[in-house]
Structure formats: C-alpha cells, structure tokens
N, C-alpha and C. Protein backbone atom coordinates (compact mmCIF):
# COMPACT_ATOMS: atom_id res chain seq x y z
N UNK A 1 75.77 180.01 166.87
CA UNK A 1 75.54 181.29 166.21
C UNK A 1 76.27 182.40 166.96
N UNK A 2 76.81 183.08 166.41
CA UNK A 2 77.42 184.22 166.89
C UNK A 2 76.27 185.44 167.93
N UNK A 3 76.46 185.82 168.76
CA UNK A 3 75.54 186.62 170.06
C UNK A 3 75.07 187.59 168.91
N UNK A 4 75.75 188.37 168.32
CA UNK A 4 74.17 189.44 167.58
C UNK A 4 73.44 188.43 166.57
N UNK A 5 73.44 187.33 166.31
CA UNK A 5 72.18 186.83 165.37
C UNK A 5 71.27 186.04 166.30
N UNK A 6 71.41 186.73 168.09
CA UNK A 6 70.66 185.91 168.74
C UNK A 6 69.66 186.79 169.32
N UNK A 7 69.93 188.05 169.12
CA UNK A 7 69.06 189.15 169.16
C UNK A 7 68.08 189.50 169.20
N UNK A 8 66.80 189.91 169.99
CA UNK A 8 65.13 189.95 168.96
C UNK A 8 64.66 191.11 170.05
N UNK A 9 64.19 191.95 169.27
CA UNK A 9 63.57 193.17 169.64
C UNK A 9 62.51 193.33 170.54
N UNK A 10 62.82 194.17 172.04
CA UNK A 10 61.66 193.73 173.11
C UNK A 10 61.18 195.22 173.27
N UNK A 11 60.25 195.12 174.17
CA UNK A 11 59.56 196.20 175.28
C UNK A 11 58.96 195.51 176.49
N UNK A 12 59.77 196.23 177.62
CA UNK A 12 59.10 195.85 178.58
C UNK A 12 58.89 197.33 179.49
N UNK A 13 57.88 196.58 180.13
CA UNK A 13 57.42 198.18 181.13
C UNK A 13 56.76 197.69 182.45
N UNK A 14 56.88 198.64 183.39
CA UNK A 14 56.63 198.43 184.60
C UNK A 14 55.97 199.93 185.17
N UNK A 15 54.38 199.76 185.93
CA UNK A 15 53.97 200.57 187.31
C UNK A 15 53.97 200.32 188.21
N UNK A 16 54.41 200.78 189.43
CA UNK A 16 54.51 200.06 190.68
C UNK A 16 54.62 201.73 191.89
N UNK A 17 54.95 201.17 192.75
CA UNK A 17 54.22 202.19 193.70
C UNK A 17 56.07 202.21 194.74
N UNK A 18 56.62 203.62 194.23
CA UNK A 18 57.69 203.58 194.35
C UNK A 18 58.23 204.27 195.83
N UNK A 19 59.44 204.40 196.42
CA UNK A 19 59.96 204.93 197.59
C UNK A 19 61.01 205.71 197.40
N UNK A 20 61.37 207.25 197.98
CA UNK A 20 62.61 207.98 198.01
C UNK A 20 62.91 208.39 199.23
N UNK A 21 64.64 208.74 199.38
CA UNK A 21 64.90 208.92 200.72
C UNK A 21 65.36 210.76 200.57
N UNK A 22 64.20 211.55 200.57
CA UNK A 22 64.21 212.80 200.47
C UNK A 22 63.20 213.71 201.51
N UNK A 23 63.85 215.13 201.40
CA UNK A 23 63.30 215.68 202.14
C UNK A 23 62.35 215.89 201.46
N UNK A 24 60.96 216.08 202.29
CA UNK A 24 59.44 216.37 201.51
C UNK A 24 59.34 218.15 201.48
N UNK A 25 58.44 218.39 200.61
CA UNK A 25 58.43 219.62 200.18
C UNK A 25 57.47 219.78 199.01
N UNK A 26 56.54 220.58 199.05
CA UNK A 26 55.34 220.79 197.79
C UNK A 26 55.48 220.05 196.72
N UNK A 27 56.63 220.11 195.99
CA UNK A 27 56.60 219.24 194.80
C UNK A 27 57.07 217.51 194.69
N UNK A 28 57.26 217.55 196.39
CA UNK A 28 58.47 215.83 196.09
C UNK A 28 57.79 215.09 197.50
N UNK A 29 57.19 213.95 197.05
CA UNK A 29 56.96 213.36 198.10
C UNK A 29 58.13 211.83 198.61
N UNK A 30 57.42 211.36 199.82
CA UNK A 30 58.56 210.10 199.91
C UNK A 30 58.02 209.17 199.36
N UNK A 31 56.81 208.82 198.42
CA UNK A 31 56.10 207.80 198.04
C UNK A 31 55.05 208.91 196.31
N UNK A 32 55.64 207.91 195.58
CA UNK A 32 54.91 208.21 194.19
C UNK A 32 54.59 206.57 193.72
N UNK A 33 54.02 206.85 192.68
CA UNK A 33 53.98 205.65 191.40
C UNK A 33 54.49 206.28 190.35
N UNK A 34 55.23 204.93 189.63
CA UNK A 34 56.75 205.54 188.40
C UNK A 34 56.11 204.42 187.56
N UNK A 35 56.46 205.18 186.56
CA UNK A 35 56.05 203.89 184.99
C UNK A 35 57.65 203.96 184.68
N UNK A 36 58.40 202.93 184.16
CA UNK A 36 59.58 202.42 183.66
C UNK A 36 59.26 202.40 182.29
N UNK A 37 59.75 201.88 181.37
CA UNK A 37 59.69 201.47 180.23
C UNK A 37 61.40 200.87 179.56
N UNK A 38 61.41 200.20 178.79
CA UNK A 38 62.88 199.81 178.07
C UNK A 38 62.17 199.00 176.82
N UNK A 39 62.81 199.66 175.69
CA UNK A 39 62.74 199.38 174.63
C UNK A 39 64.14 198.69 173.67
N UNK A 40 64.10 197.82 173.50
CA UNK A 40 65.40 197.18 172.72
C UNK A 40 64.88 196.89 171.20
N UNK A 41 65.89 197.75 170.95
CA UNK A 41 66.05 197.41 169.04
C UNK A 41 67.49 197.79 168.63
N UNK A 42 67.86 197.29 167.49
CA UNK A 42 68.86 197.68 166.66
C UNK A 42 68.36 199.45 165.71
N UNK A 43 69.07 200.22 165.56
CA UNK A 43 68.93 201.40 164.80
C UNK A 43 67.95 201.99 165.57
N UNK A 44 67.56 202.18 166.73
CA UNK A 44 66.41 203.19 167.46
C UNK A 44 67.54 204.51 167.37
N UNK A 45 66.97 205.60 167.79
CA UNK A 45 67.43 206.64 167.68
C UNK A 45 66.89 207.75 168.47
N UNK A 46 67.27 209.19 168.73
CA UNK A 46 66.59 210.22 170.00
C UNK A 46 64.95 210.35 169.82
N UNK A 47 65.24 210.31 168.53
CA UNK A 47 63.70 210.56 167.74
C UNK A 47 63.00 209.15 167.75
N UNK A 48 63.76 208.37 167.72
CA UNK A 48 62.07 207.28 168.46
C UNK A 48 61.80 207.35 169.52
N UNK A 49 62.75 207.91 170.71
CA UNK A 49 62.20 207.93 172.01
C UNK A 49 61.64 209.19 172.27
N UNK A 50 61.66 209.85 171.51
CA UNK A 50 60.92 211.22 171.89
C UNK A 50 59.29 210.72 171.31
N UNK A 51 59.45 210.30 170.20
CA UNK A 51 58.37 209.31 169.66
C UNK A 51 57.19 208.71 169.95
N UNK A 52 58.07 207.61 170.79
CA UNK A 52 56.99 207.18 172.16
C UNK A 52 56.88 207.51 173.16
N UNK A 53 57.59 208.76 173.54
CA UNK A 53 57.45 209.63 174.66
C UNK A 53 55.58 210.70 174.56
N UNK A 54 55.98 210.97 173.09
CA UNK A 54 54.51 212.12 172.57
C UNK A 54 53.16 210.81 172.84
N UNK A 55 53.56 209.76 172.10
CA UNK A 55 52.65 208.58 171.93
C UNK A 55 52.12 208.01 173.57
N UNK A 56 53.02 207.93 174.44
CA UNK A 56 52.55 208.27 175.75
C UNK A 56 51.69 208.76 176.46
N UNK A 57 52.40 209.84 176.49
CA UNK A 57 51.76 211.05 177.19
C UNK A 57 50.43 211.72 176.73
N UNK A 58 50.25 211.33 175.34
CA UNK A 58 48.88 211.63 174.77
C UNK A 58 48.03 210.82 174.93
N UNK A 59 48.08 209.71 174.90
CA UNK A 59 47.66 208.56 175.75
C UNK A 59 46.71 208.90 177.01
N UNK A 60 47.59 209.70 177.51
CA UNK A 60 47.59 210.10 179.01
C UNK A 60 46.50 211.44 178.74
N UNK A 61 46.79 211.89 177.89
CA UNK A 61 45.82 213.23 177.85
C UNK A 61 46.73 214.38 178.09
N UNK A 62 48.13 214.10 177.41
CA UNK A 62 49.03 215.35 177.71
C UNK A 62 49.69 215.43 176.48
N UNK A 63 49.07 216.33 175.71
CA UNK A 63 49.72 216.80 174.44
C UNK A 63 50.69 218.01 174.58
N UNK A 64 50.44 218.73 175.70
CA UNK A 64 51.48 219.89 175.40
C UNK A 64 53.01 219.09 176.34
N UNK A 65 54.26 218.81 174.90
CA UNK A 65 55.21 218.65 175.67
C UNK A 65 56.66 218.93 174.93
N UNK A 66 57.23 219.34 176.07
CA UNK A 66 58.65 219.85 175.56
C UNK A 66 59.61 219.02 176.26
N UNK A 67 60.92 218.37 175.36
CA UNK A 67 62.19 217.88 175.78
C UNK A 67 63.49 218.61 176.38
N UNK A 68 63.80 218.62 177.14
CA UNK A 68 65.13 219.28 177.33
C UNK A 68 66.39 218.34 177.55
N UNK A 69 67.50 218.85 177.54
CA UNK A 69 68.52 217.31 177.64
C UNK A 69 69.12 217.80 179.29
N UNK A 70 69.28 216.42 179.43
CA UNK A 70 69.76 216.19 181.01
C UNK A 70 71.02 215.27 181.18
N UNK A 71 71.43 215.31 182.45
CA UNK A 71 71.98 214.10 182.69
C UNK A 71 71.68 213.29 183.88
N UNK A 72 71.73 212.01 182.74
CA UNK A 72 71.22 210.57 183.88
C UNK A 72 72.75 209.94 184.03
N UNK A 73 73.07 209.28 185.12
CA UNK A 73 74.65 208.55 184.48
C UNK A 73 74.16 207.48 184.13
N UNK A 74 73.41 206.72 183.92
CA UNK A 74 73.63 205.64 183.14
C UNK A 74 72.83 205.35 181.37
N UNK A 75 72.41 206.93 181.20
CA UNK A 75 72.00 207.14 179.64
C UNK A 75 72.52 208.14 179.05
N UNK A 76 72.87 207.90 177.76
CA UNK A 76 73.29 209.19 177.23
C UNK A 76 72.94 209.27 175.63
N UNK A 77 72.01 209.86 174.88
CA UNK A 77 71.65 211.01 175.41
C UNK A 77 70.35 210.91 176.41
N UNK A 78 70.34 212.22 177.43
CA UNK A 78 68.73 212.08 178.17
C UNK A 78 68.17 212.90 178.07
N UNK A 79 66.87 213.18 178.48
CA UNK A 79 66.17 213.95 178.63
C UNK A 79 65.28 214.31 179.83
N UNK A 80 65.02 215.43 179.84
CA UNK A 80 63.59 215.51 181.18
C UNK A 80 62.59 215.71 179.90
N UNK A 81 61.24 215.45 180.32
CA UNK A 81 59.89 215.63 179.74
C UNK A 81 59.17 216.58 180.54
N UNK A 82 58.71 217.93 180.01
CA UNK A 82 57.98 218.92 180.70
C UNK A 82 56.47 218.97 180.15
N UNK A 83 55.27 219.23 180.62
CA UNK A 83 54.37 219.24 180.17
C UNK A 83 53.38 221.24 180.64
N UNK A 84 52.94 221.53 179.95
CA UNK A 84 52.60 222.90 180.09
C UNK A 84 51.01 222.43 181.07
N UNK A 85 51.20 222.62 182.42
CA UNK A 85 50.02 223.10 183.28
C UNK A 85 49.17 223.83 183.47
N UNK A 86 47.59 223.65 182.74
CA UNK A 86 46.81 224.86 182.92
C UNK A 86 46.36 225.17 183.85
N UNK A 87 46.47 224.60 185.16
CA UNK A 87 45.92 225.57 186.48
C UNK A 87 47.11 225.87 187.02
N UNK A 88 48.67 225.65 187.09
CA UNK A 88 49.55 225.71 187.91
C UNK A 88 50.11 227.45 186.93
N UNK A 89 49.42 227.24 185.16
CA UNK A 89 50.11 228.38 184.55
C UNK A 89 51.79 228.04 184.40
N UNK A 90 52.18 226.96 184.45
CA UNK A 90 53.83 226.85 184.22
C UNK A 90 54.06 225.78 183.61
N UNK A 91 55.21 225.13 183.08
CA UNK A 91 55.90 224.18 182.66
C UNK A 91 56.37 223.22 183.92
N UNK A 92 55.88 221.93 184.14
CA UNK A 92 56.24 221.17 184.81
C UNK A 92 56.92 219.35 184.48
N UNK A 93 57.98 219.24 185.56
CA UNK A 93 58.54 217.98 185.05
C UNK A 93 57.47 216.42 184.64
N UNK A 94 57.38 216.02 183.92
CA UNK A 94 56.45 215.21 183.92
C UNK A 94 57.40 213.67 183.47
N UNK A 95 58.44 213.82 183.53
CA UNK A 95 59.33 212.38 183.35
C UNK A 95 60.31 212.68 182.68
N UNK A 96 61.53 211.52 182.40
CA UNK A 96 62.64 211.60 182.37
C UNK A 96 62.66 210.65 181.64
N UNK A 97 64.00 210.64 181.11
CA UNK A 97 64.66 209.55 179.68
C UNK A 97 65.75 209.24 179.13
N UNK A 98 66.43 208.48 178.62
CA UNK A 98 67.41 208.15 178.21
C UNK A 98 67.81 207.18 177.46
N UNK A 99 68.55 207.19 176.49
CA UNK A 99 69.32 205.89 175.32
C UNK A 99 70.45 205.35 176.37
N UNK A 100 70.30 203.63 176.05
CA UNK A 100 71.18 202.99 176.90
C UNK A 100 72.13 202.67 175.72
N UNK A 101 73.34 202.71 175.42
CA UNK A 101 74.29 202.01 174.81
C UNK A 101 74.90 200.83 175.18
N UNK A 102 75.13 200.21 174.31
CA UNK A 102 75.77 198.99 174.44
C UNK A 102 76.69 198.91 174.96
C-alpha cells in the first residue's frame, strides 16, 4: 500500500515534571510540570487547535483565554495561550502551541 493509506489518526499526551537551564526570577523557575500534547489528523486546522486548547483549559477551570501568534521554530502557525488572572489583575502566559507540517 502506498504510505498515506497507512495513516490513522492519533493523540498522544504527556505530564511529567520538567528541567530548564535559566536564570530564576519571580515568574521562571528551574523546575515546573509541562503537559505536551500532539494530535495527528489529516485536514486539522488553527481552529481545531485553538479548539482543544478552550476544551483544555476549561477543563482546568480557565475560561478566560486569549491567543496571540508566536514563534516556535519547529511550528508554524503558533501561538502563546494567555489566561486573565484575578488576583495578579493581568493577562498571564498560560501555554504555548503550534501546527507541525509535514
């Protein structure tokens, strides 16, 4: 069979308890936990990942959220995910995103 009729549509995701080599400072530590996610389909589009980005995060108990576009180098298009903070009073980063091309 030819490689695209061998195709089949996944999700996989990962939490784990992650490491950076940065200077520390109020907002950035050297140790977080990161959720991953990768979604494979044929015809997905910005709007499904913004999609399951809302479907997420509400999940989570975070309905207020806004997209902005970024750059990742290895996605294009990306995004950061901001969520509106009611004790901090501001817009804060709450994750990041991107379409992988073939």
């Amino acid at each position: 069979l030819p490689p695209q009729e061998k195709f089949s549509p996944v999700k996989y995701f990962s939490i784990d308890r992650v490491f950076r080599n940065e200077s520390l400072d109020a907002t950035h530590l050297a140790e977080f936990h990161q959720v991953e996610g990768l979604v494979a389909d044929r015809g997905l589009t910005l709007g499904h990942l913004m999609g399951i980005l809302r479907q997420f995060f509400t999940k989570l108990g975070i309905s207020q959220l806004r997209f902005k576009p970024a750059y990742n180098p290895y996605t294009e298009p990306s995004m950061e995910v901001f969520s509106y903070h009611e004790g901090l009073k501001k817009w804060v980063e709450v994750g990041n995103s991107g379409v992988f091309r073939p």
